[in-house]
N, C-alpha and C. Protein backbone atom coordinates (compact mmCIF):
# COMPACT_ATOMS: atom_id res chain seq x y z
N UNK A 1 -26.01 2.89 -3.36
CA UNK A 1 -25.46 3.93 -4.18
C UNK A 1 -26.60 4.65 -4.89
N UNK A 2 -26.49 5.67 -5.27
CA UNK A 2 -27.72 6.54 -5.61
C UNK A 2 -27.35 6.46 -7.37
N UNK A 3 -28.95 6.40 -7.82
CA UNK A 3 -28.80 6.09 -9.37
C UNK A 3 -28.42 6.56 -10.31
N UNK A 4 -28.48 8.10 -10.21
CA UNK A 4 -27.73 9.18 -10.86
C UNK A 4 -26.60 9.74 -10.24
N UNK A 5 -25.55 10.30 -10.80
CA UNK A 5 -24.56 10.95 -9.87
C UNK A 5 -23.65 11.56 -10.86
N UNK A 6 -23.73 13.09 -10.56
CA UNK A 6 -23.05 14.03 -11.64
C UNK A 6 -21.61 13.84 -11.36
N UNK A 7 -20.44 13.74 -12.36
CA UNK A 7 -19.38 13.59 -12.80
C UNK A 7 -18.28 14.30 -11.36
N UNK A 8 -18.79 15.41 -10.69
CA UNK A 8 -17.79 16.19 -10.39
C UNK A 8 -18.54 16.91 -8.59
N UNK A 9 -18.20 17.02 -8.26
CA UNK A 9 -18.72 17.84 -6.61
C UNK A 9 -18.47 18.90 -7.21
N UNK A 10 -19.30 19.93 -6.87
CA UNK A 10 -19.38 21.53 -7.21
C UNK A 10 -19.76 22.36 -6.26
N UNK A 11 -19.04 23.29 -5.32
CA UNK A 11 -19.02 24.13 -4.45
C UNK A 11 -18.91 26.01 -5.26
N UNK A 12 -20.08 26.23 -4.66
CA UNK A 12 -19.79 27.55 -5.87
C UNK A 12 -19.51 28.59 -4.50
N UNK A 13 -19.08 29.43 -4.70
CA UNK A 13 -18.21 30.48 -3.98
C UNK A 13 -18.63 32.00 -4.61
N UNK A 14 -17.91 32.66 -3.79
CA UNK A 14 -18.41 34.41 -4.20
C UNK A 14 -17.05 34.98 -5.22
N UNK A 15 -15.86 33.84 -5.07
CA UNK A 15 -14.82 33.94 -5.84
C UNK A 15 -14.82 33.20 -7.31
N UNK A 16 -16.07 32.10 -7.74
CA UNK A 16 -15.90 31.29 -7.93
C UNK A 16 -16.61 29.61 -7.94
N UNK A 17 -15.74 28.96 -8.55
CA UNK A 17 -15.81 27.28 -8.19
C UNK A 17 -15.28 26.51 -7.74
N UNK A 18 -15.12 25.38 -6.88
CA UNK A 18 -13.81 24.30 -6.57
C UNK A 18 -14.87 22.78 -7.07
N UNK A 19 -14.31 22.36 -8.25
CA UNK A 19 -14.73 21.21 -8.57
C UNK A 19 -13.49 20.02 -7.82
N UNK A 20 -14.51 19.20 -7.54
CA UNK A 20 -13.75 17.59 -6.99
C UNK A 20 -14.11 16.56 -7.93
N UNK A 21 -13.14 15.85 -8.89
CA UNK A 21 -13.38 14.98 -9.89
C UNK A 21 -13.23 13.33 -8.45
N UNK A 22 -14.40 12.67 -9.05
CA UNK A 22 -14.24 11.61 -8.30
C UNK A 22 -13.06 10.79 -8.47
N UNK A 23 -12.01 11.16 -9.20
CA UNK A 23 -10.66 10.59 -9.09
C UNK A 23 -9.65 10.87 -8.17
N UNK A 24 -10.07 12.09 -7.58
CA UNK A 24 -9.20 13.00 -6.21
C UNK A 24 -9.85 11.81 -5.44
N UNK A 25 -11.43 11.89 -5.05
CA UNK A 25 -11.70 11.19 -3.79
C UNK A 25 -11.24 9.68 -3.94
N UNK A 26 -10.77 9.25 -4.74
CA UNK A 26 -10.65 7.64 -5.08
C UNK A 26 -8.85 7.07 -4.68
N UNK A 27 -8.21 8.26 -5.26
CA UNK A 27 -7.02 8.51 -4.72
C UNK A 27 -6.73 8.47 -3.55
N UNK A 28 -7.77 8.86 -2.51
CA UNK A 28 -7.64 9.18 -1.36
C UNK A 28 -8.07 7.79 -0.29
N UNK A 29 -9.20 7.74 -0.92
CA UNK A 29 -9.80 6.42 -0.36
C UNK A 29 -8.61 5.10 -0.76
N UNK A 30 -8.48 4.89 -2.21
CA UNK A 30 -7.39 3.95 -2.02
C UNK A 30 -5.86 3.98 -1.62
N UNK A 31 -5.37 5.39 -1.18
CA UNK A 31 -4.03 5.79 -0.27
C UNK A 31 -4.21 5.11 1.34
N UNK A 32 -5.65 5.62 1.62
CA UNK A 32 -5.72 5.50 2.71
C UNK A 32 -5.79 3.72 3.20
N UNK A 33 -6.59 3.13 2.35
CA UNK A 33 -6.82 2.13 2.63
C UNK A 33 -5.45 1.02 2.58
N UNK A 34 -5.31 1.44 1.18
CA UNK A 34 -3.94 0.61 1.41
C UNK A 34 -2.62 0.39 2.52
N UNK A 35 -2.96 1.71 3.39
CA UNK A 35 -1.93 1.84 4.93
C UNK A 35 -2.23 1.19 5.40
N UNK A 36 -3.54 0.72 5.45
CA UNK A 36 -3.99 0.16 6.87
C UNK A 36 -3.59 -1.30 7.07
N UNK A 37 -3.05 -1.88 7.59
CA UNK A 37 -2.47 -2.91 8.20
C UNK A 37 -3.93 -3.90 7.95
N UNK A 38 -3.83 -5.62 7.42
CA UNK A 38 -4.84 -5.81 6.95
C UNK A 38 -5.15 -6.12 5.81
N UNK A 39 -5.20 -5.13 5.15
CA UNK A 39 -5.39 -4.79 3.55
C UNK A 39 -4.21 -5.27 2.91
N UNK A 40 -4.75 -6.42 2.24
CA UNK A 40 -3.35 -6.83 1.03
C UNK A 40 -3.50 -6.10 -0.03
N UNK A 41 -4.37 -6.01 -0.80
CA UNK A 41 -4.85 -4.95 -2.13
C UNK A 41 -6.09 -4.74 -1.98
N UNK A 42 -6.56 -3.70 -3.12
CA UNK A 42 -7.81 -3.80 -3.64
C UNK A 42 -8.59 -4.55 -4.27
N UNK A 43 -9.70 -5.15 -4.46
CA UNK A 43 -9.92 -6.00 -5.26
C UNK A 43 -10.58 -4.92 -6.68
N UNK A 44 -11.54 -5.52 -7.58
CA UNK A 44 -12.43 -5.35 -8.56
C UNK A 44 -13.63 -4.32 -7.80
N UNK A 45 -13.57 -3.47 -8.92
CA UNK A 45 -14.65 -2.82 -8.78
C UNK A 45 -15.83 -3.08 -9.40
N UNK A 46 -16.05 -4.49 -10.08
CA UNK A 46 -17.09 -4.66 -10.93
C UNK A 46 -17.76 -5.97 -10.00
N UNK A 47 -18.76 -5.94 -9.93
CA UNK A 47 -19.42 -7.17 -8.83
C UNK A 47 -19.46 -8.33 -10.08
N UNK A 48 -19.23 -9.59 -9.04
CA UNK A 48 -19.72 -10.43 -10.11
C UNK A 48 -18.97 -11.07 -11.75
N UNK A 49 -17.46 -10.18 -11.79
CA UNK A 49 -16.66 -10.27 -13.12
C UNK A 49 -17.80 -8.88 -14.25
N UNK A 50 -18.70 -8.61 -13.71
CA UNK A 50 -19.10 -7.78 -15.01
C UNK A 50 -19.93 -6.28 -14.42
N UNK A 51 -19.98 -5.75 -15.09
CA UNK A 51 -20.71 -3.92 -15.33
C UNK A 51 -21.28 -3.84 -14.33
N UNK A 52 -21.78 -3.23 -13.70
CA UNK A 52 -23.10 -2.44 -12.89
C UNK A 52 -23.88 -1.77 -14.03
N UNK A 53 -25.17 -2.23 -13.65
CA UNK A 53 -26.10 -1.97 -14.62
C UNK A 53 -26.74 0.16 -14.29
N UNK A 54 -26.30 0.17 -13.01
CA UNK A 54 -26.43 1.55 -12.10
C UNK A 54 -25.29 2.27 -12.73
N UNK A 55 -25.87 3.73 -13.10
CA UNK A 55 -24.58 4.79 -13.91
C UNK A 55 -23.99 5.42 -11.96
N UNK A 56 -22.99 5.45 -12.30
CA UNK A 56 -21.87 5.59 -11.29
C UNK A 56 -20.52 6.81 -11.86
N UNK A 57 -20.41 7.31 -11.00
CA UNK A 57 -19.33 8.05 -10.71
C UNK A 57 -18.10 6.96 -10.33
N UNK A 58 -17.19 6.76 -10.98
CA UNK A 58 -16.11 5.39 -10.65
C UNK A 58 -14.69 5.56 -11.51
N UNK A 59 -13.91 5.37 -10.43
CA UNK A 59 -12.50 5.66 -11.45
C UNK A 59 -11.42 3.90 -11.12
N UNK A 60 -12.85 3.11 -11.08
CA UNK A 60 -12.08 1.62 -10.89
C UNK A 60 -10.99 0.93 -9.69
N UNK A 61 -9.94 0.22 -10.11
CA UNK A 61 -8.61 0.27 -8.81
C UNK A 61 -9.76 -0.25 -8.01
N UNK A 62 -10.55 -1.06 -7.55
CA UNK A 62 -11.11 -1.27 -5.91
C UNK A 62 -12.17 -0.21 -5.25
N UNK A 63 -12.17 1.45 -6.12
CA UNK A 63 -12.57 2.19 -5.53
C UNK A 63 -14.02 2.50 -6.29
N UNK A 64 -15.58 2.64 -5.85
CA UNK A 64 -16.23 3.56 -6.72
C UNK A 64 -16.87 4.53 -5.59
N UNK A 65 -16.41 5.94 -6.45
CA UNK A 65 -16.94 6.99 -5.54
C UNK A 65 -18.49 7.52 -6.18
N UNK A 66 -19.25 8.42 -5.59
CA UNK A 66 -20.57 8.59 -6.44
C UNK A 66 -20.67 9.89 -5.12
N UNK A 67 -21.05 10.67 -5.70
CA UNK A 67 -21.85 12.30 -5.33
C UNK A 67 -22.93 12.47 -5.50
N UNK A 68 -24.03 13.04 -4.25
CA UNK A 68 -25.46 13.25 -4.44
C UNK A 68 -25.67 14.21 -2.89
N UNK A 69 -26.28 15.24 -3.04
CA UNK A 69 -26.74 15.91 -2.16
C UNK A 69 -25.76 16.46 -1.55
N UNK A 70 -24.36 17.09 -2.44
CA UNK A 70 -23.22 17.73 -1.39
C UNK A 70 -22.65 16.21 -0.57
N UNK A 71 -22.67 15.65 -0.34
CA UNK A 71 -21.98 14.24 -0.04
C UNK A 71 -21.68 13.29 -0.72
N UNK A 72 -20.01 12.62 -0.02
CA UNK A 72 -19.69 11.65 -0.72
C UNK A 72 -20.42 10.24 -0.79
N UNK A 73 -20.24 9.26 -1.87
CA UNK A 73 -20.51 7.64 -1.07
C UNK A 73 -19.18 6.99 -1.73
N UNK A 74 -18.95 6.01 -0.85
CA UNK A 74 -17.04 5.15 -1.42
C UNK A 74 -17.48 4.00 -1.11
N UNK A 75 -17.18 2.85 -2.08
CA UNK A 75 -17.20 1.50 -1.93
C UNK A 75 -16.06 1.16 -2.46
N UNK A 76 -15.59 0.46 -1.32
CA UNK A 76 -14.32 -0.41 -1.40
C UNK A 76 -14.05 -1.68 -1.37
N UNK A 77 -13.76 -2.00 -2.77
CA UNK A 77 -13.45 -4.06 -2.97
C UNK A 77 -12.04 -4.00 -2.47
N UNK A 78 -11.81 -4.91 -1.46
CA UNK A 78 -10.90 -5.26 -0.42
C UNK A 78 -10.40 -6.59 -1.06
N UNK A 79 -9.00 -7.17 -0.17
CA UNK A 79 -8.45 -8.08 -0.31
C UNK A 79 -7.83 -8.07 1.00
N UNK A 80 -8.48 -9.24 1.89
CA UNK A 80 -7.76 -8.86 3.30
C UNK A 80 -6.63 -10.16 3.90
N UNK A 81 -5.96 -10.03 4.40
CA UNK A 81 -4.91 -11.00 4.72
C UNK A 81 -6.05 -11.80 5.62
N UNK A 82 -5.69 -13.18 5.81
CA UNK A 82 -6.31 -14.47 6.36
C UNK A 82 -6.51 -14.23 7.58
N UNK A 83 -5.91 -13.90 8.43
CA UNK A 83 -6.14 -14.04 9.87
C UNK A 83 -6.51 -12.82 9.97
N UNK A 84 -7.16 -12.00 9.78
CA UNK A 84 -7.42 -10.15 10.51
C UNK A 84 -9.08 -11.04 10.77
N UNK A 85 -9.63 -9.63 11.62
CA UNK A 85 -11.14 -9.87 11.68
C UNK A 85 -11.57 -9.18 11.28
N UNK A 86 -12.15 -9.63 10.35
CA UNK A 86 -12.81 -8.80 8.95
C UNK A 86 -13.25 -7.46 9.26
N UNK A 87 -14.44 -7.52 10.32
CA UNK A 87 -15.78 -6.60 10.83
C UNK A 87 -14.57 -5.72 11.64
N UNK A 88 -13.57 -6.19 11.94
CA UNK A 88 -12.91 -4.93 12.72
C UNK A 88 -12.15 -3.89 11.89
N UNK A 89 -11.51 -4.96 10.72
CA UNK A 89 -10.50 -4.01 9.48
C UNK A 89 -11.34 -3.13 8.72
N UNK A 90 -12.97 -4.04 8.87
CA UNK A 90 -13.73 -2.85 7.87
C UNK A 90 -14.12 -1.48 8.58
N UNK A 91 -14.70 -1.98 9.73
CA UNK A 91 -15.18 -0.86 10.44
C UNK A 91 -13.71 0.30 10.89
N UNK A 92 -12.67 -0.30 10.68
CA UNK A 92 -11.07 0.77 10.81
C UNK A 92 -11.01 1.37 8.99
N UNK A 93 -11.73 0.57 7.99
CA UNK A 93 -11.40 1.26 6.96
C UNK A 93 -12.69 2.33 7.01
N UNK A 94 -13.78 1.93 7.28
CA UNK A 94 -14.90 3.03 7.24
C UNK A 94 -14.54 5.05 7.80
N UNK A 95 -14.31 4.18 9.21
CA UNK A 95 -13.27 5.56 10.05
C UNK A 95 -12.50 5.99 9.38
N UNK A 96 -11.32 5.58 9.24
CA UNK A 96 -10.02 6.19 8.58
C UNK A 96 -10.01 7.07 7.04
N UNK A 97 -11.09 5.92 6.26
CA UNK A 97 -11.55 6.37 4.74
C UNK A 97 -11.78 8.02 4.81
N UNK A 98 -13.14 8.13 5.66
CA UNK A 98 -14.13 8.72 6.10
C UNK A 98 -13.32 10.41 6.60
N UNK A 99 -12.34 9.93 7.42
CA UNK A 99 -11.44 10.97 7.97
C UNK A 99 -10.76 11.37 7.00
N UNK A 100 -10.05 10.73 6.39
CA UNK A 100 -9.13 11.45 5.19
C UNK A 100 -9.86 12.12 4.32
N UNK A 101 -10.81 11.70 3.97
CA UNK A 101 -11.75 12.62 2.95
C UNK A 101 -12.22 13.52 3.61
N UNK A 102 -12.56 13.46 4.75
CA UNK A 102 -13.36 15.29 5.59
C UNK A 102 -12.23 15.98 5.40
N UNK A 103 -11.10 15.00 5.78
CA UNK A 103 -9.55 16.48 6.06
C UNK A 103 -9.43 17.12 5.17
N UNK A 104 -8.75 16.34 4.31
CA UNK A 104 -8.33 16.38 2.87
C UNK A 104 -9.40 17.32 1.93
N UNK A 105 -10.44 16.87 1.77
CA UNK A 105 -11.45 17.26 0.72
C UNK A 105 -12.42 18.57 1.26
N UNK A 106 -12.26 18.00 2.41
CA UNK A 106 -13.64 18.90 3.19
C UNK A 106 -14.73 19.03 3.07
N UNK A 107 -15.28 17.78 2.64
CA UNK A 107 -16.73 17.58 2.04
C UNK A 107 -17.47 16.28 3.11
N UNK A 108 -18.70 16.32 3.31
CA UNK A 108 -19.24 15.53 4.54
C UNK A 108 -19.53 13.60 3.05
N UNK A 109 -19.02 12.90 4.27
CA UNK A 109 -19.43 12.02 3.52
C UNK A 109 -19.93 11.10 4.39
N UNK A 110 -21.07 10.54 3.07
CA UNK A 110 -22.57 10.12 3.76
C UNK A 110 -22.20 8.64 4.02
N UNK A 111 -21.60 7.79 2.96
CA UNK A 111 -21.07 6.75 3.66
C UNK A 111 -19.79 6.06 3.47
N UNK A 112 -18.77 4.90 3.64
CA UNK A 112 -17.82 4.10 3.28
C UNK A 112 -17.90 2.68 3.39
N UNK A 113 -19.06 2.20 2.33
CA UNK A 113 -19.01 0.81 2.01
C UNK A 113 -18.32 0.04 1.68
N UNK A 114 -17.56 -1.00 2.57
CA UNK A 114 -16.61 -1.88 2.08
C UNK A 114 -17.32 -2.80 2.36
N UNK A 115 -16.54 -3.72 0.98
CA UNK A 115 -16.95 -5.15 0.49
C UNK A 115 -15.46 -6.26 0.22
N UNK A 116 -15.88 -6.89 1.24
CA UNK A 116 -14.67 -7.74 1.15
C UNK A 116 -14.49 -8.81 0.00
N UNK A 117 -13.53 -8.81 -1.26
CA UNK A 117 -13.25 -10.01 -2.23
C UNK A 117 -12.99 -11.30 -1.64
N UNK A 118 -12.20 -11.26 -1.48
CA UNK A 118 -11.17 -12.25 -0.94
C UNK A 118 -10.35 -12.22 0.49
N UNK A 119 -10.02 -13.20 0.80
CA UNK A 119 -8.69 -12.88 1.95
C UNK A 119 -7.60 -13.83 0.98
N UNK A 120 -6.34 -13.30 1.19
CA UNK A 120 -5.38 -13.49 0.81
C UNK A 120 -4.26 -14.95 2.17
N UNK A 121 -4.59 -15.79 1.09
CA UNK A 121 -4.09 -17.02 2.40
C UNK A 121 -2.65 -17.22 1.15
N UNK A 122 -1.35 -16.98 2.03
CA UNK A 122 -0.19 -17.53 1.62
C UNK A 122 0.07 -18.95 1.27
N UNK A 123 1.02 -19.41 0.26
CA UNK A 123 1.13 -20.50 0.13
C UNK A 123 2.28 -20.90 0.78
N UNK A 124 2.24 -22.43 1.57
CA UNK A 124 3.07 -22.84 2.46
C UNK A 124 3.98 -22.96 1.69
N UNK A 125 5.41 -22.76 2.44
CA UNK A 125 6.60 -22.88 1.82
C UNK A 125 6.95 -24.28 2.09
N UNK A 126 7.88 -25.15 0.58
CA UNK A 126 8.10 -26.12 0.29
C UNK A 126 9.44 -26.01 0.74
N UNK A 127 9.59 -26.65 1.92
CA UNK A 127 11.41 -27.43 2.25
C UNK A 127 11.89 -28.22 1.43
C-alpha cells in the first residue's frame, strides 16, 4: 500500500470535477465480494487486533481502499468457508473485485490484495 494517499480520486474535466470518496470503491469491493460463492464474510481490517501504523485511505467492513497515481489499491480481509481452495477464491476475488471497479467507477486499478482471516468451519450438529 502506498504511504500517503489523498482522501478522494480527482478527475478534473473541461466541465468540471468527479470526485470518488474511497467509500464508493469499498462499497463496491465489499458488494462484490460478498456474491462470490466462498466468501462467508469479511473479516477485520486492522492486522493483528490493532491500527496500521501507515496513513490509509479506509472505510473499514474488511475493505481498505488507498489512491495514488490515478489508480486504485483494495485489500480484502476475507472469511472463507472450509472446504473452497483458497488460491482459487482469491484469485476469482482479485478478477471480479477488479472488474466491478473498472465498470462501475472507471478508474484503472493497480491492484486487489486479499488476505485471508479465517475459514469458517461449521459446528457439527448434536443428535
Amino acid at each position: 500500500m502506498p504511504t500517503t494517499a489523498p482522501e478522494h480520486s480527482i478527475v478534473e474535466q473541461t466541465l468540471g470535477t468527479v470526485t470518488v470518496h474511497p467509500s464508493v470503491v469499498a462499497t463496491v469491493a465489499r458488494l462484490t465480494a460478498l456474491a462470490i460463492p466462498g466468501v462467508v464474510r469479511l473479516g477485520s481490517s486492522q492486522r493483528y487486533g490493532v491500527g496500521r501504523m501507515l496513513p490509509r485511505s479506509s472505510v473499514g467492513r474488511g475493505v481498505d481502499v488507498s489512491f495514488s497515481d490515478g489508480a486504485i489499491t483494495v485489500e480484502l480481509h476475507v472469511v472463507a468457508e472450509a472446504q473452497v481452495n483458497l488460491i482459487e477464491l482469491g484469485q476469482r476475488l482479485q478478477s471480479e473485485v477488479s472488474r466491478a471497479i473498472r465498470n462501475l467507477i472507471g478508474m484503472e486499478v493497480r491492484a486487489v490484495d486479499v488476505c485471508f482471516q479465517d475459514v469458517d468451519i461449521p459446528l457439527a450438529r448434536v443428535s
